[in-house]
C-alpha atoms as a PDB file:
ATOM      1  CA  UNK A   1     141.607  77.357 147.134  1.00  0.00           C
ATOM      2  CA  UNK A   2     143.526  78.264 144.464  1.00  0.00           C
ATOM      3  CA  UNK A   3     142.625  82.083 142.274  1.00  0.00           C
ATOM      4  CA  UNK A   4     141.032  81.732 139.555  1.00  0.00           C
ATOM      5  CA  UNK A   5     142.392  83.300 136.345  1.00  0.00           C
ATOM      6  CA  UNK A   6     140.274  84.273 133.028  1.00  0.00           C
ATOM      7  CA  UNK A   7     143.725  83.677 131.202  1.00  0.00           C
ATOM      8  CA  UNK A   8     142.007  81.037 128.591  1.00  0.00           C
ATOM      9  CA  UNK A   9     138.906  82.834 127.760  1.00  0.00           C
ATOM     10  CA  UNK A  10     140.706  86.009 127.093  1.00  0.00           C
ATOM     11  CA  UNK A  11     143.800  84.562 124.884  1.00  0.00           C
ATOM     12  CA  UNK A  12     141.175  83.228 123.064  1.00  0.00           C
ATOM     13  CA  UNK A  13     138.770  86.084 122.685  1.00  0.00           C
ATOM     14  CA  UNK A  14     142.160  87.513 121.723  1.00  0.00           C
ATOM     15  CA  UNK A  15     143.371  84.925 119.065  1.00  0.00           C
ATOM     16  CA  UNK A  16     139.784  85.224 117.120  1.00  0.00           C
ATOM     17  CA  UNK A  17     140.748  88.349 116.409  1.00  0.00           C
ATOM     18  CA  UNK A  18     144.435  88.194 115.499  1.00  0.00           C
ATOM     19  CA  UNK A  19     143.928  84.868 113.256  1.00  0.00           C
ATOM     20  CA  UNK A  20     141.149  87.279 111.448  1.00  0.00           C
ATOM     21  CA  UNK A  21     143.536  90.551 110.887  1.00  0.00           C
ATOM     22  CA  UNK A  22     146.550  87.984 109.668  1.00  0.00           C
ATOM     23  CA  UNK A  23     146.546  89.798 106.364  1.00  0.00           C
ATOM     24  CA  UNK A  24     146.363  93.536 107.055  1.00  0.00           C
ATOM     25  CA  UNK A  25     149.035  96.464 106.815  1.00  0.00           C
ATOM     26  CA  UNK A  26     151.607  96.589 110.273  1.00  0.00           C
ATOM     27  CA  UNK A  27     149.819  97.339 113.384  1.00  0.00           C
ATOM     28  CA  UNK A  28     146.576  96.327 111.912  1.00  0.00           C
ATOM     29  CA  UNK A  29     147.575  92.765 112.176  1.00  0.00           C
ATOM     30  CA  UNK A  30     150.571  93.155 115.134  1.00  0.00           C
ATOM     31  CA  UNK A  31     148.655  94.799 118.019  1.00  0.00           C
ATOM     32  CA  UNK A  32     145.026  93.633 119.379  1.00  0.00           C
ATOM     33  CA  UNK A  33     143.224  97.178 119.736  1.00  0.00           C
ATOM     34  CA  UNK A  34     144.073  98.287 116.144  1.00  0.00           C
ATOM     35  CA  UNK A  35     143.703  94.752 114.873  1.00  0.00           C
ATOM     36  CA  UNK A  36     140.234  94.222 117.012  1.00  0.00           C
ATOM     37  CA  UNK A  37     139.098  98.042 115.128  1.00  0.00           C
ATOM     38  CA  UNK A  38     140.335  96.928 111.684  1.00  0.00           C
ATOM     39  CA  UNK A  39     138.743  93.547 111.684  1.00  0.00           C
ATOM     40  CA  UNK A  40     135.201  94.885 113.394  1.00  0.00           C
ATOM     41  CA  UNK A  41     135.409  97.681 110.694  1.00  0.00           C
ATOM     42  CA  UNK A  42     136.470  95.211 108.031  1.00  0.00           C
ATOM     43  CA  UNK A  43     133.216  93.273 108.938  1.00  0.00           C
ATOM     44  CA  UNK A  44     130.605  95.992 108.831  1.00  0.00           C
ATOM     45  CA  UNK A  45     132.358  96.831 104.844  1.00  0.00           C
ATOM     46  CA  UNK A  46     131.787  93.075 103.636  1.00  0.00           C
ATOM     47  CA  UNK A  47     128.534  92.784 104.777  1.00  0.00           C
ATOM     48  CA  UNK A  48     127.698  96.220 103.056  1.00  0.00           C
ATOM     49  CA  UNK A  49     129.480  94.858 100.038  1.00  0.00           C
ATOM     50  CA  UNK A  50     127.861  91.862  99.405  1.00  0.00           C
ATOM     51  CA  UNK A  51     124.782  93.834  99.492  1.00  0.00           C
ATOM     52  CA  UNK A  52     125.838  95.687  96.958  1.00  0.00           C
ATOM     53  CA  UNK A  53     127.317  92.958  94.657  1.00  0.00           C
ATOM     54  CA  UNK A  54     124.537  91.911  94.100  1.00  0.00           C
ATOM     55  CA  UNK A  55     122.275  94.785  93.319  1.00  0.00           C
ATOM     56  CA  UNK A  56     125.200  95.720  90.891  1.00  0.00           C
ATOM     57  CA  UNK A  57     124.808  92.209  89.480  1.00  0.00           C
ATOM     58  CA  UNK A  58     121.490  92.653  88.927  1.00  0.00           C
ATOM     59  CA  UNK A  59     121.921  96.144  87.129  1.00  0.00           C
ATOM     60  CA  UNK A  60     124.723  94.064  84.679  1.00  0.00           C
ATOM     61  CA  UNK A  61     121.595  91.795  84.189  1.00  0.00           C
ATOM     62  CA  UNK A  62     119.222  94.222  83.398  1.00  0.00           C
ATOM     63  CA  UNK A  63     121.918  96.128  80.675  1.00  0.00           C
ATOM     64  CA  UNK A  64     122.908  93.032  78.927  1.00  0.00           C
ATOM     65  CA  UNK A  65     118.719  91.865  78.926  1.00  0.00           C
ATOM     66  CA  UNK A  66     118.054  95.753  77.318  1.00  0.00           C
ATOM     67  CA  UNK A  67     120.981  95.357  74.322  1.00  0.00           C
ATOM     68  CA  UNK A  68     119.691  91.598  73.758  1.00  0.00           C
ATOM     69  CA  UNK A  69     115.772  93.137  73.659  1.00  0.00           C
ATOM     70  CA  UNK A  70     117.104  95.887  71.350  1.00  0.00           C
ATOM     71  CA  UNK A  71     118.354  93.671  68.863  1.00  0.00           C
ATOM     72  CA  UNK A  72     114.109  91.977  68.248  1.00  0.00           C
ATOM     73  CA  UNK A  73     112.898  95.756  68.511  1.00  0.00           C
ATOM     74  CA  UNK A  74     111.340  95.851  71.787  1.00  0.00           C
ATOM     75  CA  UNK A  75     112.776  97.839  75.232  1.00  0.00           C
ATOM     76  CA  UNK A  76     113.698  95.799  78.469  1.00  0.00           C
ATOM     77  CA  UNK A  77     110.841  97.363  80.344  1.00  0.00           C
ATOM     78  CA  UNK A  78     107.990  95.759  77.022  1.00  0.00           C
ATOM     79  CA  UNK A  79     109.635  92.687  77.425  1.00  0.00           C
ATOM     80  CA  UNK A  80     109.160  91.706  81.196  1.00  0.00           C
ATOM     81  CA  UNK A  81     106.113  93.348  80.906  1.00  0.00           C
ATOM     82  CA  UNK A  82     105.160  90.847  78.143  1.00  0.00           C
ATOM     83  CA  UNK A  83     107.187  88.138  79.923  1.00  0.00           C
ATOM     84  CA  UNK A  84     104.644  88.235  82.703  1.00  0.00           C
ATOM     85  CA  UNK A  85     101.530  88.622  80.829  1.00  0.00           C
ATOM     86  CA  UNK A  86     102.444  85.309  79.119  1.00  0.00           C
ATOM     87  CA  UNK A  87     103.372  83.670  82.628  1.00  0.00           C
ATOM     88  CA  UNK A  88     106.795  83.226  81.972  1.00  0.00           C
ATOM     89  CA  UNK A  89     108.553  82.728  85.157  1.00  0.00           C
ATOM     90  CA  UNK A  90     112.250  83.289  84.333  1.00  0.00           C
ATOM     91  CA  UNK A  91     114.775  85.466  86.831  1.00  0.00           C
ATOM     92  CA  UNK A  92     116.911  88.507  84.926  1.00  0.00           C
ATOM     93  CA  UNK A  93     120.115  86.192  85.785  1.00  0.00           C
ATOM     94  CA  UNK A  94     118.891  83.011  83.667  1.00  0.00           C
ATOM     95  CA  UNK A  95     117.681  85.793  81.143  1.00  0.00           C
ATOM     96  CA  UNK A  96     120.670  87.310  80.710  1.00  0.00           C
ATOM     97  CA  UNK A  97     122.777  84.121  80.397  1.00  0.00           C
ATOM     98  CA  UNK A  98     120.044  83.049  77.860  1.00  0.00           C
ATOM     99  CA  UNK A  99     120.892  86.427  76.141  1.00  0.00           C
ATOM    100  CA  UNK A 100     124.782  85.792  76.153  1.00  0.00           C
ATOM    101  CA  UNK A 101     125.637  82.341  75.749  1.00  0.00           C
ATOM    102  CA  UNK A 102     122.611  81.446  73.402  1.00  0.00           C
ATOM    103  CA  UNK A 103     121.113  84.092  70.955  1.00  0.00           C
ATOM    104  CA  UNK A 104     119.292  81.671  68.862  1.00  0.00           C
ATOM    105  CA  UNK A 105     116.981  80.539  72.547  1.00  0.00           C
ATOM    106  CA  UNK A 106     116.318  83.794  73.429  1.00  0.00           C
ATOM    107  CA  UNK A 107     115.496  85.484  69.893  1.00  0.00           C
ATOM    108  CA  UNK A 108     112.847  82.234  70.109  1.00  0.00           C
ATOM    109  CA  UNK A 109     111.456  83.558  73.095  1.00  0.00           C
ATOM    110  CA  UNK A 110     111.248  87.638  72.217  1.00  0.00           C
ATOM    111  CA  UNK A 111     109.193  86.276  69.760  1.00  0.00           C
ATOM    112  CA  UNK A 112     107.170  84.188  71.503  1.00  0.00           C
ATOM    113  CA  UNK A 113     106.859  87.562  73.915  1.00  0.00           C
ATOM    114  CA  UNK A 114     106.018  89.467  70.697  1.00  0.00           C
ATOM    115  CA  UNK A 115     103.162  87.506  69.787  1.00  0.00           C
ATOM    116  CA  UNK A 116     101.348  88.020  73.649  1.00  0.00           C
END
């Protein structure tokens, strides 16, 4: 019976790794153990990033929503406060891009706010 050999399973497990550190700095993306560290490492930093993207999205939301409030005398904090006493159902993002890209929309609807 001929020996049985994990060759395939291994050059694999190996390959995943390699084909994921193709872009990094010499050894990172030459040899397996520094290139298996780097890309594990790599990982655990985009996952934390993403997480942070976004709450640093939604801070950009929330500045951009405070200097459009500003402008129809009221603070940010007033306005989702009055936002949600008139049942207004609108996420900061959509807010804010109301607040950027059309003025005229979202001056209707701080005073629509007002009035509640």
């Amino acid at each position: 019976m001929p020996r049985a050999r994990r060759i395939p399973a291994t050059r694999a497990r190996k390959k995943k790794y390699m084909k994921r550190a193709k872009g990094f700095f010499q050894g990172r993306s030459k040899l397996y153990r520094t290139a298996k560290e780097t890309v594990i490492r790599a990982m655990a930093f985009s996952t934390r990033d993403r997480k942070k993207n976004r709450r640093n999205f939604r801070s950009l939301w929330i500045v951009r929503l405070n200097a459009a409030c500003r402008k129809y005398g009221m603070s940010y904090s007033k306005f989702i406060h009055a936002l949600n006493k008139a049942n207004i159902a609108l996420d900061r993002k959509s807010l804010a891009e109301l607040a950027v890209r059309d003025e005229a929309a979202f001056g209707r609807l701080a005073e629509l706010v007002k009035q509640k």
